[in-house]
Protein backbone atom coordinates (compact mmCIF):
# COMPACT_ATOMS: atom_id res chain seq x y z
CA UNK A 1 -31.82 -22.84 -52.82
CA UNK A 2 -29.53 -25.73 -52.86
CA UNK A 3 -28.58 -26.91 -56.28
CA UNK A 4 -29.47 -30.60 -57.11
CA UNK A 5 -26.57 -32.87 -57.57
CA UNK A 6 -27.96 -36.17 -58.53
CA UNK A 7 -30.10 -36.66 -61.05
CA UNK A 8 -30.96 -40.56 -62.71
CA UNK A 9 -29.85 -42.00 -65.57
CA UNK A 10 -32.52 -42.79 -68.20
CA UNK A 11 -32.68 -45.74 -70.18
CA UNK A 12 -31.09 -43.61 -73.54
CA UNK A 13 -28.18 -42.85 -71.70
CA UNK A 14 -27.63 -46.16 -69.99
CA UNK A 15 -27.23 -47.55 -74.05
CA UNK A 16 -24.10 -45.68 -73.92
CA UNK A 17 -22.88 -46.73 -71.02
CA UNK A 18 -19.20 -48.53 -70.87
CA UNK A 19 -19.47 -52.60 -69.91
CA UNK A 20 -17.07 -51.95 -66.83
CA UNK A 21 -18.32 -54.71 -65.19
CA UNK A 22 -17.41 -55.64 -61.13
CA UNK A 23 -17.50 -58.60 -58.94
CA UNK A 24 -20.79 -57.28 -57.24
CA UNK A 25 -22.75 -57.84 -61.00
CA UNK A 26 -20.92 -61.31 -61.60
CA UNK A 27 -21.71 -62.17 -58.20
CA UNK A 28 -25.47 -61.36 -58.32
CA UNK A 29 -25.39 -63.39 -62.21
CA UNK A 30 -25.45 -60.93 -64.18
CA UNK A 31 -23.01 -58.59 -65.64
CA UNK A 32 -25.82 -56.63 -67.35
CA UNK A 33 -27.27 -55.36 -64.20
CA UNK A 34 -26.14 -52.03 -64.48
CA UNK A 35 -29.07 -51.21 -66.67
CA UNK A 36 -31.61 -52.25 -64.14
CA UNK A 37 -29.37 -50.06 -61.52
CA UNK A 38 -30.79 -46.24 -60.97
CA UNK A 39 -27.15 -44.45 -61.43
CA UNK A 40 -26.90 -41.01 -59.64
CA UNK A 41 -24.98 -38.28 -61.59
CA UNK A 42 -23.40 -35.81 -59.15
CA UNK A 43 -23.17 -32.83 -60.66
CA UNK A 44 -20.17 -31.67 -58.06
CA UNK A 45 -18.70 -28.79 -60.45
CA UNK A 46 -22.27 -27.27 -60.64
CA UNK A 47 -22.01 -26.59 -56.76
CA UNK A 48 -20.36 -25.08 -54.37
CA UNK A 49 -21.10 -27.43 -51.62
CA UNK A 50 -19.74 -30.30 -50.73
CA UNK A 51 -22.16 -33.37 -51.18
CA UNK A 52 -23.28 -35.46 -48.44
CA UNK A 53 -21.93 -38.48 -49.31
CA UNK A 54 -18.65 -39.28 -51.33
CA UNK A 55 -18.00 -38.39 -54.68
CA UNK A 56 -16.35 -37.86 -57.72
CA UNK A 57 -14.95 -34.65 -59.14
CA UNK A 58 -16.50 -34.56 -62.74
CA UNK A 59 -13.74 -31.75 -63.78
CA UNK A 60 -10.93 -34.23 -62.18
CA UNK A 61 -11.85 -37.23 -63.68
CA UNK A 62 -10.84 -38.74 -66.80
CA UNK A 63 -13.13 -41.74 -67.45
CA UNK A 64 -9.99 -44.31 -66.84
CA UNK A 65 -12.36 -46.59 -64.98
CA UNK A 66 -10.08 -47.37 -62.52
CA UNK A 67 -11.76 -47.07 -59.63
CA UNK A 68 -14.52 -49.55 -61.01
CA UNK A 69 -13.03 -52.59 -60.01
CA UNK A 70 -11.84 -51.79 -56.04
CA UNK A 71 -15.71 -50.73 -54.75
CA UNK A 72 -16.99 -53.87 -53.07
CA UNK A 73 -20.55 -52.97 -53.17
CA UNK A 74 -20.48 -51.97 -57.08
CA UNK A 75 -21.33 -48.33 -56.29
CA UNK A 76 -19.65 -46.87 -58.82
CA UNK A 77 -20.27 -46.52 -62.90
CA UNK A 78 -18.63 -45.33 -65.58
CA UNK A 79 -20.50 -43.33 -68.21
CA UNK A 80 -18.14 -41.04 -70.09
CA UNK A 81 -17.01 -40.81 -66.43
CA UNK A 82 -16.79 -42.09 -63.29
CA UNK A 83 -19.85 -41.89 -60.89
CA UNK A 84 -21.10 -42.52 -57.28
CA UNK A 85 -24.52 -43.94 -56.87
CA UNK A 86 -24.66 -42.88 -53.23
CA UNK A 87 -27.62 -45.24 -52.50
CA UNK A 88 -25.37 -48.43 -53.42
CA UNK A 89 -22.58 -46.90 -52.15
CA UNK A 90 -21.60 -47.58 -47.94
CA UNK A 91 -19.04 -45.27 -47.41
CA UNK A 92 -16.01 -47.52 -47.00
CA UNK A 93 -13.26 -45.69 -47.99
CA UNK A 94 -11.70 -47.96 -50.40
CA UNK A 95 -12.37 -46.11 -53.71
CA UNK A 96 -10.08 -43.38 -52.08
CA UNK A 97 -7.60 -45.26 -50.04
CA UNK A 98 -6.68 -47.55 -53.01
CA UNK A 99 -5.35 -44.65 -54.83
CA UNK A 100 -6.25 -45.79 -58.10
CA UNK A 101 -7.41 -42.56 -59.12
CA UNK A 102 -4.64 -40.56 -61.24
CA UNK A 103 -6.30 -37.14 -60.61
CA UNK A 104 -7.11 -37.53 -57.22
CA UNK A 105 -11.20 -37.25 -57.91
CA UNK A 106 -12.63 -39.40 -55.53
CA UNK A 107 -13.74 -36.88 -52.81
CA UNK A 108 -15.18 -37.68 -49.13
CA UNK A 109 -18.28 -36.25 -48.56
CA UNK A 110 -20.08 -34.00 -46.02
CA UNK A 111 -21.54 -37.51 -43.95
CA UNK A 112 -24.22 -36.53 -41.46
CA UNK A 113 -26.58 -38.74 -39.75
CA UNK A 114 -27.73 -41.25 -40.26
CA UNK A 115 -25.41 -41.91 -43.41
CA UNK A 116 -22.70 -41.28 -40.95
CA UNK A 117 -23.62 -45.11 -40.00
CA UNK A 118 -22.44 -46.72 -43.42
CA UNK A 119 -19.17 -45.08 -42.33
CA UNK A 120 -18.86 -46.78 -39.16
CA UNK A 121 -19.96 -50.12 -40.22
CA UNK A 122 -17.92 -50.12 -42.94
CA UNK A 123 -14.70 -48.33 -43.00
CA UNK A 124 -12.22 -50.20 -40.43
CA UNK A 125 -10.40 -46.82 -40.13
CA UNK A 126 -13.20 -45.56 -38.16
CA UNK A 127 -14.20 -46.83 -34.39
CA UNK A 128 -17.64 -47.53 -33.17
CA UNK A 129 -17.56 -44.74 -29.77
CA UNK A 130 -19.98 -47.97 -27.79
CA UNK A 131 -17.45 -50.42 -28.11
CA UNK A 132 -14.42 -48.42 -28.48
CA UNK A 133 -13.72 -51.03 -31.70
CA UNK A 134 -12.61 -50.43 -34.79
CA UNK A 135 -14.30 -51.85 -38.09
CA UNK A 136 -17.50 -53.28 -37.51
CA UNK A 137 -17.06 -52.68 -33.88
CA UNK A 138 -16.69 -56.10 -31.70
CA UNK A 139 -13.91 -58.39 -31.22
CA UNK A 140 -16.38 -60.73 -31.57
CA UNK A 141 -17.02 -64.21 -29.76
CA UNK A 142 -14.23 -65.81 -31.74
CA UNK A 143 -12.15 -63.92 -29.31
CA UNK A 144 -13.63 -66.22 -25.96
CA UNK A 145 -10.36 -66.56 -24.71
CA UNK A 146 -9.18 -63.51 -23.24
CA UNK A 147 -13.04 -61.96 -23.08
CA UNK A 148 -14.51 -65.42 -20.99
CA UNK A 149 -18.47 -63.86 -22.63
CA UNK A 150 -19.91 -67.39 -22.46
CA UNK A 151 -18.91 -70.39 -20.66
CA UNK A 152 -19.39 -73.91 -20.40
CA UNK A 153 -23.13 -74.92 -21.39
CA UNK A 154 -23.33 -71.99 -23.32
CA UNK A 155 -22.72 -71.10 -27.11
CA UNK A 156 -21.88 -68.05 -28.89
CA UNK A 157 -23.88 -67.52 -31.84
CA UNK A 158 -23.43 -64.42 -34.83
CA UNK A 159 -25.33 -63.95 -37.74
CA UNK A 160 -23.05 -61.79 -40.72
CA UNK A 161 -25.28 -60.10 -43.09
CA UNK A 162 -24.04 -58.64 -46.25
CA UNK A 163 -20.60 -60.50 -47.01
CA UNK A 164 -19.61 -61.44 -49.34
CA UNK A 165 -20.03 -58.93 -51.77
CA UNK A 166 -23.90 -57.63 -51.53
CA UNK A 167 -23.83 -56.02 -48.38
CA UNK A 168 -26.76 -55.28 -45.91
CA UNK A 169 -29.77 -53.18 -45.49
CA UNK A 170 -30.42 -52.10 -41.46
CA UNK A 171 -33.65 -53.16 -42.16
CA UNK A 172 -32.01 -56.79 -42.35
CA UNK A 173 -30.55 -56.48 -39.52
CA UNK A 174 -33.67 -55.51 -37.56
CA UNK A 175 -35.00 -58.47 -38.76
CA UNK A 176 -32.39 -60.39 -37.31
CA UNK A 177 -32.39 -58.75 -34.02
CA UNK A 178 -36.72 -59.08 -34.02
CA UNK A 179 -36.43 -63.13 -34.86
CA UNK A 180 -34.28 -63.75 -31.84
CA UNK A 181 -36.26 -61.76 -29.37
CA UNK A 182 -39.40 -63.64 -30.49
CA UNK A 183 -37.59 -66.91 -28.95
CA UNK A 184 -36.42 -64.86 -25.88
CA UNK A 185 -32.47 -63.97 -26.76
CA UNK A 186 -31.17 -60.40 -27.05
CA UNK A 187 -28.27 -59.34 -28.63
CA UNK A 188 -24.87 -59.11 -26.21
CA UNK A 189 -24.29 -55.69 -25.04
CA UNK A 190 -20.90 -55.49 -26.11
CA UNK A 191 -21.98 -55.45 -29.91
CA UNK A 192 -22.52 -52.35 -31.81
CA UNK A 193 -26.02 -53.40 -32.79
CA UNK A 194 -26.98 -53.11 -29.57
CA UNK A 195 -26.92 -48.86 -29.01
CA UNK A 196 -28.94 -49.01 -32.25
CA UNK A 197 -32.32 -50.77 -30.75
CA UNK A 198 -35.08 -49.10 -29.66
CA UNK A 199 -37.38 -51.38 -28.64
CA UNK A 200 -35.35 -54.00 -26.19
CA UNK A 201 -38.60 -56.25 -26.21
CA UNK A 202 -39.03 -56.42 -29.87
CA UNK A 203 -35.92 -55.07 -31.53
CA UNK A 204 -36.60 -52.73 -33.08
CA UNK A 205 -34.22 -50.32 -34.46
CA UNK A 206 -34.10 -46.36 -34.92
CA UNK A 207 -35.90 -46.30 -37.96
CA UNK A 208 -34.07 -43.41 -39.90
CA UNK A 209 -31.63 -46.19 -40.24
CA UNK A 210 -33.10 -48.61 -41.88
CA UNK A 211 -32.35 -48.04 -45.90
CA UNK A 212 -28.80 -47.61 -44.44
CA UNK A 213 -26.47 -49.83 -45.97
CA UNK A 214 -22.94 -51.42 -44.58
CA UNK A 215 -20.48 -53.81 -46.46
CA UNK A 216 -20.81 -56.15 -43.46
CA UNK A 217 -22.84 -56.38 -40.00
CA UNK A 218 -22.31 -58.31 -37.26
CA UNK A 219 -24.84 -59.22 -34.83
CA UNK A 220 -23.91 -61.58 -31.35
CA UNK A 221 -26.07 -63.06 -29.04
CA UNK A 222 -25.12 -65.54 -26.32
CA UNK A 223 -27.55 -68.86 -26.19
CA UNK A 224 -27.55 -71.87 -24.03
CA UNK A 225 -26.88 -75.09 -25.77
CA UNK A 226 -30.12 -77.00 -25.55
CA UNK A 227 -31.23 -74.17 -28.02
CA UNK A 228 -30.01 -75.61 -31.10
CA UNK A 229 -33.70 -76.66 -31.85
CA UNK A 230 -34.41 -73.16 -31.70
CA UNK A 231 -31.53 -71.94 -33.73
CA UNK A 232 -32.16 -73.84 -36.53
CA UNK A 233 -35.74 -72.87 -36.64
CA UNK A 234 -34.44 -69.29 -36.42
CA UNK A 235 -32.25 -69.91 -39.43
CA UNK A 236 -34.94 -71.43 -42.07
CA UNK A 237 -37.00 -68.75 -41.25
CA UNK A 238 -35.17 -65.71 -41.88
CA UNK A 239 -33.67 -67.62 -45.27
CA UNK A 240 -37.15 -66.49 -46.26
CA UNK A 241 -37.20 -63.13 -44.94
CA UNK A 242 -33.73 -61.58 -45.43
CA UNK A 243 -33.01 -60.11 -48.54
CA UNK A 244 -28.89 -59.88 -48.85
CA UNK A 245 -26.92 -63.17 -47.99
CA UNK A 246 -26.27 -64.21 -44.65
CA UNK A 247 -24.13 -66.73 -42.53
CA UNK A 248 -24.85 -68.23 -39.42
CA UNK A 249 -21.90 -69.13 -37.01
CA UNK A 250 -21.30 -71.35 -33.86
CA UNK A 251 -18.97 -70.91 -31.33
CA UNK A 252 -18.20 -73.45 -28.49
CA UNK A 253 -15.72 -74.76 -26.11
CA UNK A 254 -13.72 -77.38 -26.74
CA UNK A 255 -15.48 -80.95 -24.47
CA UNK A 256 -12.50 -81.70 -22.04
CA UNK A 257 -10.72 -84.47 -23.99
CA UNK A 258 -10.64 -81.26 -27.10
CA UNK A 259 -13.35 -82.61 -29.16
CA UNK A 260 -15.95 -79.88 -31.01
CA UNK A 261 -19.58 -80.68 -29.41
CA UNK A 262 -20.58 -79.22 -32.60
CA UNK A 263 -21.70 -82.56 -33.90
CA UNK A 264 -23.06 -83.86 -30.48
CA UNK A 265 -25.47 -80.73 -30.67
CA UNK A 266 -26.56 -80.35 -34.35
CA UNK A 267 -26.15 -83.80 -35.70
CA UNK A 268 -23.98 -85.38 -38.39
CA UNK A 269 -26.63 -84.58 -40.66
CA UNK A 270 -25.99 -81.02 -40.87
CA UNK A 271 -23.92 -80.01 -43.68
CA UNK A 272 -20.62 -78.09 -42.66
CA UNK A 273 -17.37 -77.11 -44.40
CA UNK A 274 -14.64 -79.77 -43.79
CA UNK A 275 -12.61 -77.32 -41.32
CA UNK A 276 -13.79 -75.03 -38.47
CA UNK A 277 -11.96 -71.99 -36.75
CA UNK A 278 -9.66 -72.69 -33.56
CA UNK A 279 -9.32 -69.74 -31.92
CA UNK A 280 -5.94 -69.81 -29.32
CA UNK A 281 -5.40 -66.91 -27.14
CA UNK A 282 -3.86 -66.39 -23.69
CA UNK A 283 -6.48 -66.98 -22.29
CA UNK A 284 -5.54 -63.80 -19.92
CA UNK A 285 -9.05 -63.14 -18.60
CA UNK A 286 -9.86 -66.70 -17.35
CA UNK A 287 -6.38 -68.16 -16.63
CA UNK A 288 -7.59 -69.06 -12.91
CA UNK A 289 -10.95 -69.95 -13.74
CA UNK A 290 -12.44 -73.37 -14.18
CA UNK A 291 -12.76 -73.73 -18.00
């Protein structure tokens, strides 16, 4: 029988507990979170095995804490020492790329499926094998010029979920994916997301992968641009349903004297930051085309 290697803290224990405190708790208001947060305890040094998700030597480390403070989703804790709750944590990497560690305890773990996911999502050293991209897996529709995926009349639209700081849930994602097939629009093949659905007419992901978790996901999907009734609709009604933060983004072409449509189409109502992206490439992929 396989011995267990997580085990959660109890309320005792969490009194003793360090206040190493990370962005992830400021960020969420409250630097006391950590005793509301079910902290697993691998017990590596009990087993031979090597866990399926990463973790930290408990005969290695030496309770510095260091690696506290570079884990983006707040994964890890420091009791009398330094622990992986492998539920918060999405495989990133940056724990054990930082080097922060002294005694070299932060171990990579056994990742199968579907926790194999976080990894992909969320470590920009790995590649998604559908897309052949690196990091979250598209070069997104930022990158228009050279990749021509939507033309004039047309708008590129992504939801983020997850950054800054929280990260995201699949199950957010499918509920991303689900709202914009109830008004008709699919996400773009050449995103990641899209080897991940299911159910093409409602959205639906695989759903083993829904309690996995990312630092960041990226969804695209390619809209015409007497839609913006539709998007906004879209947008006030997954603020009620998504449960990690979110950001909504816009891409267009430039009107031919270079102005943004972005206010022609929205309004000058809608509240914006003061500066947008402008995205200049070589245009290599539509240099003889009618822009």
């Amino acid at each position: 029988m396989r011995p267990v290697n997580c085990a959660r803290t109890g309320v005792s224990a969490l009194r003793k507990i360090k206040m190493n405190f990370n962005r992830r708790d400021f960020f969420k208001g409250s630097a006391t979170a950590v005793a509301g947060t079910a902290i697993a305890s691998c017990r590596n040094a009990q087993s031979s095995e090597i866990p399926e998700h990463r973790w930290i030597d408990q005969n290695l480390c030496v309770g510095c804490g260091n690696c506290i403070s570079v884990c983006p989703m707040g994964a890890i804790r420091l009791q009398e020492k330094s622990q992986i709750d492998p539920n918060e944590c999405a495989e990133c990497g940056v724990c054990f790329r930082s080097r922060v560690c002294p005694k070299n305890a932060i171990k990579e773990g056994n990742l199968k499926y579907p926790r194999t996911l976080r990894e992909t999502f969320s470590n920009p050293m790995t590649g998604h094998k559908s897309t052949g991209v690196a990091g979250r897996g598209t070069e997104e529709i930022k990158t228009n010029d050279t990749t021509n995926r939507y033309g004039p009349g047309m708008m590129g639209i992504y939801v983020e979920l997850g950054r800054p700081v929280l990260g995201a849930r699949f199950k957010d994602v499918e509920r991303v994916v689900k709202k914009l097939r109830q008004y008709g629009y699919s996400v773009i093949a050449d995103n990641p997301v899209a080897e991940l659905i299911v159910d093409p007419q409602t959205g639906a992901l695989k759903p083993e992968i829904l309690n996995e978790k990312a630092i960041s996901v990226l969804v695209e999907f390619l809209l015409p641009r007497n839609a913006v009734p539709a998007v906004q609709k879209i947008i006030q009604e997954l603020s009620l349903e998504i449960e990690t933060v979110f950001s909504l983004s816009v891409a267009l072409r430039a009107l031919p004297d270079g102005r943004s449509p972005f206010r022609d189409l929205f309004g000058e109502e809608i509240f914006s930051l003061p500066n947008g992206k402008v995205n200049l490439g070589l245009a290599e992929g539509i240099a003889e085309k009618e822009i």
